[in-house]
PDB file of N, CA and C in Angstrom:
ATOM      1  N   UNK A   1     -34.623 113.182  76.663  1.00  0.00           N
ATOM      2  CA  UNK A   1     -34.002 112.583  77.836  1.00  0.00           C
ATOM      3  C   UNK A   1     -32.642 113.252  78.034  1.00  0.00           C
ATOM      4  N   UNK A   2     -32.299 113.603  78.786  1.00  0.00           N
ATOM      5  CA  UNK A   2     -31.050 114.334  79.157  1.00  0.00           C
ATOM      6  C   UNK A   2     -30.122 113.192  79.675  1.00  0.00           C
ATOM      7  N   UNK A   3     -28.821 113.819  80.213  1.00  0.00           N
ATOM      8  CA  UNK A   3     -27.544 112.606  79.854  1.00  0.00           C
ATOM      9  C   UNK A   3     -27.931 112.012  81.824  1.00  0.00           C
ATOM     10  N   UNK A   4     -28.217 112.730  82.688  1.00  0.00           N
ATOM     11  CA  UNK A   4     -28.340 112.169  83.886  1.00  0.00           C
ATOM     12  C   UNK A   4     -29.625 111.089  83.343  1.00  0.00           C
ATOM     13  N   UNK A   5     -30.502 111.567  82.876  1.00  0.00           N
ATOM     14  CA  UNK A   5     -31.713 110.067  82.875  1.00  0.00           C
ATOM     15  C   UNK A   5     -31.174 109.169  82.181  1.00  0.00           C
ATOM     16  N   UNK A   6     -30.852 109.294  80.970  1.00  0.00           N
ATOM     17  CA  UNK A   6     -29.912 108.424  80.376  1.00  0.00           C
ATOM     18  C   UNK A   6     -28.868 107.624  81.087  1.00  0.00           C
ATOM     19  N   UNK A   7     -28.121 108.145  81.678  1.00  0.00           N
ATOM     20  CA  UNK A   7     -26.692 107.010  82.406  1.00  0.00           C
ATOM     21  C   UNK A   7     -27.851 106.134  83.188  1.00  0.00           C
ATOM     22  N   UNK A   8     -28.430 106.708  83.917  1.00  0.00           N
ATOM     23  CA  UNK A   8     -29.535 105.812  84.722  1.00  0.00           C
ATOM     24  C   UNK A   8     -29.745 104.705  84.097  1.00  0.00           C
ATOM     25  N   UNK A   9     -30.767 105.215  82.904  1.00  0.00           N
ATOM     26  CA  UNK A   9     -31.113 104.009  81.806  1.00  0.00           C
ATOM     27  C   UNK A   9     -30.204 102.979  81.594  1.00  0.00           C
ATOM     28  N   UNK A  10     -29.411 103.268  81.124  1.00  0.00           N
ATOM     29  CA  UNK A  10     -28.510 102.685  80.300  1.00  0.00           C
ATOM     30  C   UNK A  10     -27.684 101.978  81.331  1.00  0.00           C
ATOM     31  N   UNK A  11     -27.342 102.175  82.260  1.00  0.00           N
ATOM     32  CA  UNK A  11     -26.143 101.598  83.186  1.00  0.00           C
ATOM     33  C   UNK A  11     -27.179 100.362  83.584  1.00  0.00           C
ATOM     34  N   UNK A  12     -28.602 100.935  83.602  1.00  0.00           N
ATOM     35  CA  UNK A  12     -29.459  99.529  84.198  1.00  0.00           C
ATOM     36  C   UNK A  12     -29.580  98.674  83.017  1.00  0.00           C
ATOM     37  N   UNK A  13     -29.622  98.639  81.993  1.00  0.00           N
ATOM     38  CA  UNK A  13     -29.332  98.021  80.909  1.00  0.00           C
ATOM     39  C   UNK A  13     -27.747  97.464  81.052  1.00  0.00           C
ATOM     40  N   UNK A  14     -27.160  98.133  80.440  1.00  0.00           N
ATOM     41  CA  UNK A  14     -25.686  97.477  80.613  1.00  0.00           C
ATOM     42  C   UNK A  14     -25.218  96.717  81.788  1.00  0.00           C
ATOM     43  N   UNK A  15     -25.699  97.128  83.061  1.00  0.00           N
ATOM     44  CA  UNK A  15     -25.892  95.983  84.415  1.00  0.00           C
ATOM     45  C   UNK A  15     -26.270  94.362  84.416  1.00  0.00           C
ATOM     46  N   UNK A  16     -27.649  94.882  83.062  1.00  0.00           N
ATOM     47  CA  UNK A  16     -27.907  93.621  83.383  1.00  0.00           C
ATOM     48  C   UNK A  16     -27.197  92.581  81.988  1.00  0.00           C
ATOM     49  N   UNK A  17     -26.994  93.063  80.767  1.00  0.00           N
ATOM     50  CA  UNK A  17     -25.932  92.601  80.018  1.00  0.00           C
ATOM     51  C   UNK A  17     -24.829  91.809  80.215  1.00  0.00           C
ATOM     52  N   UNK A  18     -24.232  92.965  80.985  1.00  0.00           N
ATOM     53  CA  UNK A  18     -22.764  92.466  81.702  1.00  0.00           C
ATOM     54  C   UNK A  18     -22.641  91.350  82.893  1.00  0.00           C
ATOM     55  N   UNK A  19     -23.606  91.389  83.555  1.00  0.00           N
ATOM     56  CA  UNK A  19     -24.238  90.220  84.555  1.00  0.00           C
ATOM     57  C   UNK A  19     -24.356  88.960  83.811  1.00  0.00           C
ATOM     58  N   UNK A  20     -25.240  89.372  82.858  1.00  0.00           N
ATOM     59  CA  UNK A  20     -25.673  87.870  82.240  1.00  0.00           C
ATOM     60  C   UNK A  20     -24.589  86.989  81.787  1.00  0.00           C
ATOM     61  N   UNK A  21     -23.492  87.914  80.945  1.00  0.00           N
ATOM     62  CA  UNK A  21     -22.476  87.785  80.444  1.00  0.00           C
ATOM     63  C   UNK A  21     -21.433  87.584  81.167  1.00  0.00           C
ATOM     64  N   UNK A  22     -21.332  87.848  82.371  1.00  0.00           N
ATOM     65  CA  UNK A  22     -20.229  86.903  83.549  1.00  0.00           C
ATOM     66  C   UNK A  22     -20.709  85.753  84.314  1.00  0.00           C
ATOM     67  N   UNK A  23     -21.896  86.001  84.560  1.00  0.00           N
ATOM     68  CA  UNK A  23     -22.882  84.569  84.965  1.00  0.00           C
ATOM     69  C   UNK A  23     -22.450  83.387  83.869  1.00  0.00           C
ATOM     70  N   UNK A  24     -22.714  83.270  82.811  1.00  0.00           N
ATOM     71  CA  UNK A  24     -22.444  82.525  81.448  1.00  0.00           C
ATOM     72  C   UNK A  24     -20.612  81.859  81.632  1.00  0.00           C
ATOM     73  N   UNK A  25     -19.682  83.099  81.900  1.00  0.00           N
ATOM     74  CA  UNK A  25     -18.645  83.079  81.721  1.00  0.00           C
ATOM     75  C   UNK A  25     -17.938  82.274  82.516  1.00  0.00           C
ATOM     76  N   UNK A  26     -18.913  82.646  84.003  1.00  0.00           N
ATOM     77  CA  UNK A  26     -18.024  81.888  85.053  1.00  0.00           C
ATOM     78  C   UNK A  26     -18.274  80.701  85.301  1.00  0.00           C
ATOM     79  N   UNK A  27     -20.062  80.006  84.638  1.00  0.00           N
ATOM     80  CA  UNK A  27     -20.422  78.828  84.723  1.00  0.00           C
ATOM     81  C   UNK A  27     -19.406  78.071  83.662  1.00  0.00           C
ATOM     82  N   UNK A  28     -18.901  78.485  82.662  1.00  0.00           N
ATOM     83  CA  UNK A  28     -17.830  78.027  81.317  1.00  0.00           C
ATOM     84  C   UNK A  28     -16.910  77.638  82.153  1.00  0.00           C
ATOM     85  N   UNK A  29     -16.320  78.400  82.323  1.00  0.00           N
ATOM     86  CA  UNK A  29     -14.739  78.657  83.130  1.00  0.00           C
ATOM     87  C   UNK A  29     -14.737  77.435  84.123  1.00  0.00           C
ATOM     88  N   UNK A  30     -15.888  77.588  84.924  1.00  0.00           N
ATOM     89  CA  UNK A  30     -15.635  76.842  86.125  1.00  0.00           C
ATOM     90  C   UNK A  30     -14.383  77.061  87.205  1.00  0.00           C
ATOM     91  N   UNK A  31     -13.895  77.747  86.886  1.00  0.00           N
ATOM     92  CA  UNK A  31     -12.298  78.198  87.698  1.00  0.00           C
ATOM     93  C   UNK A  31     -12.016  78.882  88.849  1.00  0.00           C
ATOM     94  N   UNK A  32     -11.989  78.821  90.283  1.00  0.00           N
ATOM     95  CA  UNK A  32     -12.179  80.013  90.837  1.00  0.00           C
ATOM     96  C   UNK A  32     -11.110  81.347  90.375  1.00  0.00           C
ATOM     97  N   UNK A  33     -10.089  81.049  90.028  1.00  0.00           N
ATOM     98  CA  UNK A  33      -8.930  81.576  89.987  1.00  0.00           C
ATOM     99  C   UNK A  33      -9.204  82.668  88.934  1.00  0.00           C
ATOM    100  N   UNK A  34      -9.501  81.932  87.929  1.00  0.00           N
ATOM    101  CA  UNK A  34     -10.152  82.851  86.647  1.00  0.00           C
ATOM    102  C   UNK A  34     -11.597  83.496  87.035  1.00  0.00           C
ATOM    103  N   UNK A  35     -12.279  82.901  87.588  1.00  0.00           N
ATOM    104  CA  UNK A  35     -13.647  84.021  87.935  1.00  0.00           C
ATOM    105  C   UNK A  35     -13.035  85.097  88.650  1.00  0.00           C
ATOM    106  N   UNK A  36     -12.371  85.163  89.513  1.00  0.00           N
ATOM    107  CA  UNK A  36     -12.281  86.234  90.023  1.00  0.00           C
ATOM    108  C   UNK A  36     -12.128  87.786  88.922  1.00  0.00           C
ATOM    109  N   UNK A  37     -10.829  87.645  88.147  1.00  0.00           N
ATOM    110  CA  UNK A  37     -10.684  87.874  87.139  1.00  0.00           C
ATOM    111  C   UNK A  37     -12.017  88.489  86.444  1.00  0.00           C
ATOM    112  N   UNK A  38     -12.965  87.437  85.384  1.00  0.00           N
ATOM    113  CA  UNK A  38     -13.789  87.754  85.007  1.00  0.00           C
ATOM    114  C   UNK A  38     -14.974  88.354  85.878  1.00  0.00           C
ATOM    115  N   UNK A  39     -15.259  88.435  86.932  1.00  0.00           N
ATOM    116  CA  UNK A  39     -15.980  89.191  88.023  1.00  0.00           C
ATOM    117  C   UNK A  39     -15.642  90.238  88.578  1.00  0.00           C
ATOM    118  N   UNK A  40     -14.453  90.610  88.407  1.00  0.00           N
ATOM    119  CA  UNK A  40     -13.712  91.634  88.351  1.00  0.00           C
ATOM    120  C   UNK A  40     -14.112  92.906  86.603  1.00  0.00           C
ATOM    121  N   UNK A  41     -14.414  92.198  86.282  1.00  0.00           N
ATOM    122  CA  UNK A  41     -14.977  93.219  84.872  1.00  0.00           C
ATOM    123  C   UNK A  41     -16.340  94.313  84.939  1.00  0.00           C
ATOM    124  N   UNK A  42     -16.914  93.524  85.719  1.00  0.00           N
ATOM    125  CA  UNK A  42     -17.977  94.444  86.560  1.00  0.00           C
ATOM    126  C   UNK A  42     -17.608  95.821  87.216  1.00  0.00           C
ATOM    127  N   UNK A  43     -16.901  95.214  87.975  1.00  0.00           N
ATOM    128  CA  UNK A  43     -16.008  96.273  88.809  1.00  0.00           C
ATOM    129  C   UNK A  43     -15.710  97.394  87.754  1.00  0.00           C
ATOM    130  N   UNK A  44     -15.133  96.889  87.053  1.00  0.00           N
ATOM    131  CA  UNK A  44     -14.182  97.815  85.837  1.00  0.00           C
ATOM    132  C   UNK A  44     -15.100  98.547  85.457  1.00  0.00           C
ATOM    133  N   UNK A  45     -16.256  97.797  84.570  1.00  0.00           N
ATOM    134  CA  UNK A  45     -16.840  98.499  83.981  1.00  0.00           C
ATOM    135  C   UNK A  45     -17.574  99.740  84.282  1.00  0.00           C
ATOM    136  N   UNK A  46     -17.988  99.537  85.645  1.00  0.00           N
ATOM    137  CA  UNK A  46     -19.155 100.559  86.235  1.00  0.00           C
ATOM    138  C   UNK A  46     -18.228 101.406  87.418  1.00  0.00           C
ATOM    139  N   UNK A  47     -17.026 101.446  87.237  1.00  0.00           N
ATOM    140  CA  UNK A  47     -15.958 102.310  88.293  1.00  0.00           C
ATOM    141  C   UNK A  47     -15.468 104.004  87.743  1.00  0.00           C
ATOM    142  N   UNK A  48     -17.263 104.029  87.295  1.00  0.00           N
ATOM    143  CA  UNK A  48     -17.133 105.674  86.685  1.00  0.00           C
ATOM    144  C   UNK A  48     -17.941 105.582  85.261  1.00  0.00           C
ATOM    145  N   UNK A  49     -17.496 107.060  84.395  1.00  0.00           N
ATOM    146  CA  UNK A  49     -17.699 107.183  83.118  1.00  0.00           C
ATOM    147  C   UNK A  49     -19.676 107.579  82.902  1.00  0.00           C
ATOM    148  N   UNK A  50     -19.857 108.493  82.338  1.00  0.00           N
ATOM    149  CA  UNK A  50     -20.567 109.584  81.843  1.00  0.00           C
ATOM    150  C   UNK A  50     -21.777 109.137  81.203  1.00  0.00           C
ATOM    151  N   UNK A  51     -20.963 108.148  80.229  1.00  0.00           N
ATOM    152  CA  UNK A  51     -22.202 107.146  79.149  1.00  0.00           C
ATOM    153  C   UNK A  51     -21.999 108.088  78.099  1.00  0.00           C
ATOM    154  N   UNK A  52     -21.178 109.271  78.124  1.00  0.00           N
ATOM    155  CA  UNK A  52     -21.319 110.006  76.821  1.00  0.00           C
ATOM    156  C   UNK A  52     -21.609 109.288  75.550  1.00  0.00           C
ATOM    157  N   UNK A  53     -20.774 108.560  75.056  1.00  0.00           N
ATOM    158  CA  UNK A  53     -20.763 107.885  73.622  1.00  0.00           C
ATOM    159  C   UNK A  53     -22.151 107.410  73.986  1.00  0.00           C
ATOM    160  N   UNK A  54     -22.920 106.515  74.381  1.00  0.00           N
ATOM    161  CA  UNK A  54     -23.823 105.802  73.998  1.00  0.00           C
ATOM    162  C   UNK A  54     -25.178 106.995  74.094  1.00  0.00           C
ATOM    163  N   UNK A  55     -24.409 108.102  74.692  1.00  0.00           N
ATOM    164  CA  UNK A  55     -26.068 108.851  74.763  1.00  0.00           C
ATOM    165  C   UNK A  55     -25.379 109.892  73.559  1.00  0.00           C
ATOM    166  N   UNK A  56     -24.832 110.117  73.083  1.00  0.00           N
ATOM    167  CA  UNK A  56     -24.233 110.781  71.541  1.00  0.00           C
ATOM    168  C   UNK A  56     -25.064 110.112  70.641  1.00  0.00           C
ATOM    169  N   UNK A  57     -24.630 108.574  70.638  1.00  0.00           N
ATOM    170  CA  UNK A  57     -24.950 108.057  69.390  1.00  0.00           C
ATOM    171  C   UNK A  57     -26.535 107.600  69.568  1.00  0.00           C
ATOM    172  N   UNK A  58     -27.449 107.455  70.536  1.00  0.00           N
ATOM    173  CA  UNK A  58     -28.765 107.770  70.752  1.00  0.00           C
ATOM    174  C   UNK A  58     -29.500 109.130  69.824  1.00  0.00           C
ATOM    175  N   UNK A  59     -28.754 110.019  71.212  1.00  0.00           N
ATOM    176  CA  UNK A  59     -29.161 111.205  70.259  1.00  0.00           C
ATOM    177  C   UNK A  59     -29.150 111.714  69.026  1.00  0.00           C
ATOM    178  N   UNK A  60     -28.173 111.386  68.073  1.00  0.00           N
ATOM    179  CA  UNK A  60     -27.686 111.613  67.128  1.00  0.00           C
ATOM    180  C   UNK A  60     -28.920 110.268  65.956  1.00  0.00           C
ATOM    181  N   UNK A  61     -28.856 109.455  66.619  1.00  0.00           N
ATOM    182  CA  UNK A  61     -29.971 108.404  65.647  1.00  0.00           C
ATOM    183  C   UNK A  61     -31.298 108.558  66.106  1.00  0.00           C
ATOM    184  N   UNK A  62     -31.717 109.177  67.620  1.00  0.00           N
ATOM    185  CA  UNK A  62     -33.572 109.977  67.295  1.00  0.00           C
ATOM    186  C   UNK A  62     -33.335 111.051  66.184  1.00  0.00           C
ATOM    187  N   UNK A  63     -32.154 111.943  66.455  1.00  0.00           N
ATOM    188  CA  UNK A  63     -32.467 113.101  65.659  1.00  0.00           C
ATOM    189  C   UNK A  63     -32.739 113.094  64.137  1.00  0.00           C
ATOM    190  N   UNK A  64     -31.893 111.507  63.577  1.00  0.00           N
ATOM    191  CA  UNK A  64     -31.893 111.312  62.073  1.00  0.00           C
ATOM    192  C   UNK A  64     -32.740 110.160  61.880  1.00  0.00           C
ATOM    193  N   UNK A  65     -34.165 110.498  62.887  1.00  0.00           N
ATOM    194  CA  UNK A  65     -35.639 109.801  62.361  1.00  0.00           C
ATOM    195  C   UNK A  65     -35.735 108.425  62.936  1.00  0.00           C
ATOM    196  N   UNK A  66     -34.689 107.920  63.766  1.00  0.00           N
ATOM    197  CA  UNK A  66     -34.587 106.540  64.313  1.00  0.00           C
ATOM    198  C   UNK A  66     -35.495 105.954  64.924  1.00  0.00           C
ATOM    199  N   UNK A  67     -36.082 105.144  64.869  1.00  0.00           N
ATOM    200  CA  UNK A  67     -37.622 104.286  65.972  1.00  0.00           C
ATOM    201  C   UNK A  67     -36.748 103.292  66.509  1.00  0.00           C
ATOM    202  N   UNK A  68     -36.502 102.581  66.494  1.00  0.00           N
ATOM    203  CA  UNK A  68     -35.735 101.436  67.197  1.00  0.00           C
ATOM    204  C   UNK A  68     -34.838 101.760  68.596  1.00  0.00           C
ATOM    205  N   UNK A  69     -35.426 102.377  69.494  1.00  0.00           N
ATOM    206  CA  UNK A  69     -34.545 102.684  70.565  1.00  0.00           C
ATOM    207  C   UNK A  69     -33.902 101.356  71.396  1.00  0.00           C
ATOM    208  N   UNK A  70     -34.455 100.472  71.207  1.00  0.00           N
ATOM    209  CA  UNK A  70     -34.148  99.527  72.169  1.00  0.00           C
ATOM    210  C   UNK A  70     -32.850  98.555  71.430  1.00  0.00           C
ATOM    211  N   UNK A  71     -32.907  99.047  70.038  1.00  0.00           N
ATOM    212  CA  UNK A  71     -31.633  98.110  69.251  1.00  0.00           C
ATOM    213  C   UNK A  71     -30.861  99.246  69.502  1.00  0.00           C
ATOM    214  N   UNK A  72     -30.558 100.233  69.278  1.00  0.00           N
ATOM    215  CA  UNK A  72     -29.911 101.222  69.144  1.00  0.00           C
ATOM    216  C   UNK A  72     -28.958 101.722  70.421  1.00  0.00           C
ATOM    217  N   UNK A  73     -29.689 101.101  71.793  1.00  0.00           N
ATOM    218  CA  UNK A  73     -29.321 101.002  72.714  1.00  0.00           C
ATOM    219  C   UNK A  73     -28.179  99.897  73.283  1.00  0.00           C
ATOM    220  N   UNK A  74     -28.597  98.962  72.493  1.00  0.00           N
ATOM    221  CA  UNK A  74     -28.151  97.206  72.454  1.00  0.00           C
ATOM    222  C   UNK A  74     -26.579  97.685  72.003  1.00  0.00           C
ATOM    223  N   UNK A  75     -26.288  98.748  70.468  1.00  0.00           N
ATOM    224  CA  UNK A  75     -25.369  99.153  69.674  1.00  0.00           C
ATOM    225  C   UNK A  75     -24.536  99.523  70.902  1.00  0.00           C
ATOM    226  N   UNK A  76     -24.908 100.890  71.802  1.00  0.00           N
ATOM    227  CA  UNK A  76     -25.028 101.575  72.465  1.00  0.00           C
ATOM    228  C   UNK A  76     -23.580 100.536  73.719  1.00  0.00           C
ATOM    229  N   UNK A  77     -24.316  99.650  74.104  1.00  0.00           N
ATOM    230  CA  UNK A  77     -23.361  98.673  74.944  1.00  0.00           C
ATOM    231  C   UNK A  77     -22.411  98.368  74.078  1.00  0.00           C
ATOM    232  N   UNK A  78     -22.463  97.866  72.742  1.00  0.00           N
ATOM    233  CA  UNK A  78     -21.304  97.460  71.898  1.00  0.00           C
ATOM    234  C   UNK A  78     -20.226  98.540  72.338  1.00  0.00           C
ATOM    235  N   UNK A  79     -20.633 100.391  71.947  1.00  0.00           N
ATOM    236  CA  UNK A  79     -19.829 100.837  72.224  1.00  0.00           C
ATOM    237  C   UNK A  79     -18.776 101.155  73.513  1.00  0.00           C
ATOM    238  N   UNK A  80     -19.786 100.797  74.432  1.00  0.00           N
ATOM    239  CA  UNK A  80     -19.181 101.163  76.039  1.00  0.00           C
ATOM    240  C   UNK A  80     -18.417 100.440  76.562  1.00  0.00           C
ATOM    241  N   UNK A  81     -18.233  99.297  75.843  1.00  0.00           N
ATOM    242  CA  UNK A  81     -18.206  97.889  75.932  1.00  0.00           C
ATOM    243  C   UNK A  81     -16.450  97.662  75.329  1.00  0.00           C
ATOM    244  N   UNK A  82     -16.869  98.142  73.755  1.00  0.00           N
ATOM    245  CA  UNK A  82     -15.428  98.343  73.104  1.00  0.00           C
ATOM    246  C   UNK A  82     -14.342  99.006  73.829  1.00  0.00           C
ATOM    247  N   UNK A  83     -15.012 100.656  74.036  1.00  0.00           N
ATOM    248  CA  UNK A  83     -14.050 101.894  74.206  1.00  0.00           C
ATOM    249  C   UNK A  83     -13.280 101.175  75.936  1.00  0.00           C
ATOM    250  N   UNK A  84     -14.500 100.759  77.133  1.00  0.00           N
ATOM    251  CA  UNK A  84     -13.561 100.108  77.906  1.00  0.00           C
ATOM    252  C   UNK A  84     -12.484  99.019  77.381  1.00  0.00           C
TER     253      UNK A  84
END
């Protein structure tokens, strides 16, 4: 998979992550003041960026025999997730 199919992948993954995870946030909150805020992270998150790291550390764990693509991917958001 090359890094254009990949961001594809992965951004539709991390889309729906990050969705779920402000849906959750803003039903908590209840706040308009603060949702905005937290609905605003969306924004952030997807206002650019390559996916390098998460398609590095993909590649780098098929190459050293990895089966688990779909956890590895899960990791994958941890990182994109952090570095923003």
């Amino acid at each position: 998979m090359d890094l254009i199919d990949f961001k594809t992948t992965f951004d539709g993954i991390l889309q729906e992550y990050v969705g779920e995870k402000i849906k959750q946030s803003v039903h908590l909150l209840a706040n308009p003041r603060t949702n905005k805020f937290v609905e605003y992270i969306q924004t952030f998150v997807f206002s650019g960026g390559k996916r390098i790291r998460p398609y590095v550390l993909r590649a780098v764990y098929m190459w050293l025999g990895g089966e688990k693509e779909k956890e590895i991917l899960q990791f994958g958001i941890i990182l994109e997730l952090f570095h923003t």
